[in-house]
Protein backbone atom coordinates (compact mmCIF):
# COMPACT_ATOMS: atom_id res chain seq x y z
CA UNK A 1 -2.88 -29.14 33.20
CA UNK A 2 -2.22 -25.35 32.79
CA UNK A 3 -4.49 -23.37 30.38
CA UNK A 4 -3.10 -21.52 27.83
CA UNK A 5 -4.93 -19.25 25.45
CA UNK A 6 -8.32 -20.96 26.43
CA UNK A 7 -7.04 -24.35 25.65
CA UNK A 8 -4.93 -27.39 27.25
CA UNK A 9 -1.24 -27.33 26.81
CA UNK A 10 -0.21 -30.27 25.13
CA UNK A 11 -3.52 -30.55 23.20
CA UNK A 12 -4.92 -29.26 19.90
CA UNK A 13 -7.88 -26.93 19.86
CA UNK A 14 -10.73 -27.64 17.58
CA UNK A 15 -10.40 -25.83 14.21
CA UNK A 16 -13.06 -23.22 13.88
CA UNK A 17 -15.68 -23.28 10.96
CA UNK A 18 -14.97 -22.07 7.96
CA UNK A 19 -17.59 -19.11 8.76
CA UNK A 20 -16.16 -18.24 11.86
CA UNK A 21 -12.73 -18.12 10.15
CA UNK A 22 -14.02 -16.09 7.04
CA UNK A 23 -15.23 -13.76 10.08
CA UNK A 24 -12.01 -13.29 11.99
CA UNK A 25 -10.51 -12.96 8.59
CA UNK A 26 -12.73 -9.73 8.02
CA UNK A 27 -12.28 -8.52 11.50
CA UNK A 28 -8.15 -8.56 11.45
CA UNK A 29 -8.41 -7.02 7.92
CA UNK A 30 -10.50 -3.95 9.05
CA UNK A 31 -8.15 -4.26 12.19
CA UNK A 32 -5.23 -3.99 9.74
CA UNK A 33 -6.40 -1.41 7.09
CA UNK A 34 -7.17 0.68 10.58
CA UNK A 35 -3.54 0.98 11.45
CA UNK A 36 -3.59 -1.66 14.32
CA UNK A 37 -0.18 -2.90 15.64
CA UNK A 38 0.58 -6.31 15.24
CA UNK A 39 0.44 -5.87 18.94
CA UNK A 40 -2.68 -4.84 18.93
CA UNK A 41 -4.11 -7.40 16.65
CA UNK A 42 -2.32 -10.53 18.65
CA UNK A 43 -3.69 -9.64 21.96
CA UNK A 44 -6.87 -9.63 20.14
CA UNK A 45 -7.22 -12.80 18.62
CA UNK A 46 -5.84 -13.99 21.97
CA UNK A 47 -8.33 -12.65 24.47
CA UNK A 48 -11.67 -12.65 22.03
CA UNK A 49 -10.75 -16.23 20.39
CA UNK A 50 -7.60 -18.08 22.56
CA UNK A 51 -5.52 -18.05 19.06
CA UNK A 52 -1.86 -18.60 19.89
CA UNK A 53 0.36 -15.75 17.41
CA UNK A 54 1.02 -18.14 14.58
CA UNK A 55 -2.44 -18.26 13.43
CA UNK A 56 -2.43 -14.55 14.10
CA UNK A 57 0.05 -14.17 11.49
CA UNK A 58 -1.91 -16.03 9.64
CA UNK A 59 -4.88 -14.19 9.34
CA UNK A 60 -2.56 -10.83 9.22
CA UNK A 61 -0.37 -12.19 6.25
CA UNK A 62 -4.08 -12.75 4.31
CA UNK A 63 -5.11 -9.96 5.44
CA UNK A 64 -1.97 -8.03 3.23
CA UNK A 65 -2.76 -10.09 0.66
CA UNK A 66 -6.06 -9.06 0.81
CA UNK A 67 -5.43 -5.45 0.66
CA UNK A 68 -2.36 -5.60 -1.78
CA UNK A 69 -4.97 -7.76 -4.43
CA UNK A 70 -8.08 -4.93 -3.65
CA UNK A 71 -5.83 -1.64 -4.25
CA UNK A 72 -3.65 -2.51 -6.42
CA UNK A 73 -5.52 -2.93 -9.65
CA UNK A 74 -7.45 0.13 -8.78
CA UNK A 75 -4.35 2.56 -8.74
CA UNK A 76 -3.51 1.16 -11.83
CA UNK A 77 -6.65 1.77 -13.54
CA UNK A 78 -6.64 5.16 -11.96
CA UNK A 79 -2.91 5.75 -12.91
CA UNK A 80 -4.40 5.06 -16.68
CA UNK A 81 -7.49 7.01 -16.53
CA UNK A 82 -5.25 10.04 -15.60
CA UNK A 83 -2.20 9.26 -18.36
CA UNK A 84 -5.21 9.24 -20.75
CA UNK A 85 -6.60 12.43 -19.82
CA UNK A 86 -3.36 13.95 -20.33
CA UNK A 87 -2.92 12.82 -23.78
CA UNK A 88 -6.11 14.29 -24.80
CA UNK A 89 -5.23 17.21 -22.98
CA UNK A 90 -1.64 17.50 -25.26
CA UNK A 91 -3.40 16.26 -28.43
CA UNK A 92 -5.49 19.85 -28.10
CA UNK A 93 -3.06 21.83 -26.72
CA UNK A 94 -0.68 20.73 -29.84
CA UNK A 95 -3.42 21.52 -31.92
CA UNK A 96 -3.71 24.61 -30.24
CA UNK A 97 -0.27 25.24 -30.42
CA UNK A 98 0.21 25.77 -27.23
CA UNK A 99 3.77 24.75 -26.68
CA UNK A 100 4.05 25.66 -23.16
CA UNK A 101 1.01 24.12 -21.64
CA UNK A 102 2.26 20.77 -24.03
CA UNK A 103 5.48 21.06 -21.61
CA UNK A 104 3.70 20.87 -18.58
CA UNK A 105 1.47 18.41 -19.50
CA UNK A 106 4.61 16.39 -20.81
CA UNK A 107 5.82 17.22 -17.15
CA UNK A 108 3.30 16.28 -15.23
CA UNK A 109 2.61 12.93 -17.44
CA UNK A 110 6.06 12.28 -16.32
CA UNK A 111 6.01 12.82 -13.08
CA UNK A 112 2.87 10.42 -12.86
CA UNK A 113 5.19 7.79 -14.15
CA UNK A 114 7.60 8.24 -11.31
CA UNK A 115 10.54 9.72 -13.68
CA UNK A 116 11.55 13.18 -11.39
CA UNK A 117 12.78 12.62 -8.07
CA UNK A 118 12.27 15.25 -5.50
CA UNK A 119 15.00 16.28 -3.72
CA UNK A 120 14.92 18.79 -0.83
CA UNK A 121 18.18 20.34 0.55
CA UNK A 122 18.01 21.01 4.29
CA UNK A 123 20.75 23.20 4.47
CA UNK A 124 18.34 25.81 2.74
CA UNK A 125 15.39 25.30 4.78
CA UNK A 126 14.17 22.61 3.24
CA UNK A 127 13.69 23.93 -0.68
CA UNK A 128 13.58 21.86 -3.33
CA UNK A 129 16.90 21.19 -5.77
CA UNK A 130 16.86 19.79 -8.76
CA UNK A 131 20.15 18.11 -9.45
CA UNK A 132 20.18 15.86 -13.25
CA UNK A 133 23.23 14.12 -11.90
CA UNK A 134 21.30 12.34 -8.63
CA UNK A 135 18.89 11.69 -11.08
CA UNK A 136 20.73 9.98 -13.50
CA UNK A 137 22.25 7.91 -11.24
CA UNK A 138 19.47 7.05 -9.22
CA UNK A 139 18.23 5.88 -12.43
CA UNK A 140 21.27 4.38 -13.34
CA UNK A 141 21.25 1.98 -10.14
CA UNK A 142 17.54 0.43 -10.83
């Protein structure tokens, strides 16, 4: 019979140990946090291990799941490190009276929470606008 992908067409090949798998599991998630094409990554499994694609996408689907679980809880603990600092930040400047820095801390809290939306209008070489009626109806259509 013809080989394909190191095994027999027609047959099953052996399934791999479960420390072999936690290792190919490591190497297509550095392969995928690197940028790799999906490409890239298939031809690998193929010619280092004789995988066939779908247990490529396999190991590429945990490896997203992988990365998603790692970096998400991190931004958001950063994301409420740095709302924190801000509030301190007001709470002086208030008690400073400082009503302008209070605005831009306000401003900046704000834009840390995703409510401005950057536009840039490249009709005018590519400045910034500011227009409240995109905004309100971008906001309007979440």
């Amino acid at each position: 019979m013809k080989k394909q992908n190191g095994g027999h067409l027609g047959t099953k090949q052996k399934k791999s140990t479960f420390a072999v798998a936690e290792k190919r599991r490591q190497i297509v998630f550095e392969m995928y946090c690197n940028d790799e094409s999906y490409s890239s990554i298939a031809r690998y499994c193929a010619e280092n291990w004789g995988i066939r694609s779908r247990q490529t996408q396999t190991y590429v689907s945990q490896a997203k799941k992988r990365l998603e679980k790692e970096t998400l809880p991190k931004y958001e603990e950063e994301l409420k490190k740095a709302l924190m600092r801000r509030k301190r930040l007001k709470q002086k400047a208030e008690k400073d009276n400082d009503h302008w820095l209070v605005l831009a801390i306000e401003k900046d809290e704000a834009k840390l929470r995703g409510l401005y939306i950057e536009r840039i209008d490249h009709t005018s070489k590519g400045e910034k606008i500011f227009d409240m009626q995109a905004i309100v109806k971008a906001l309007e259509k979440k």
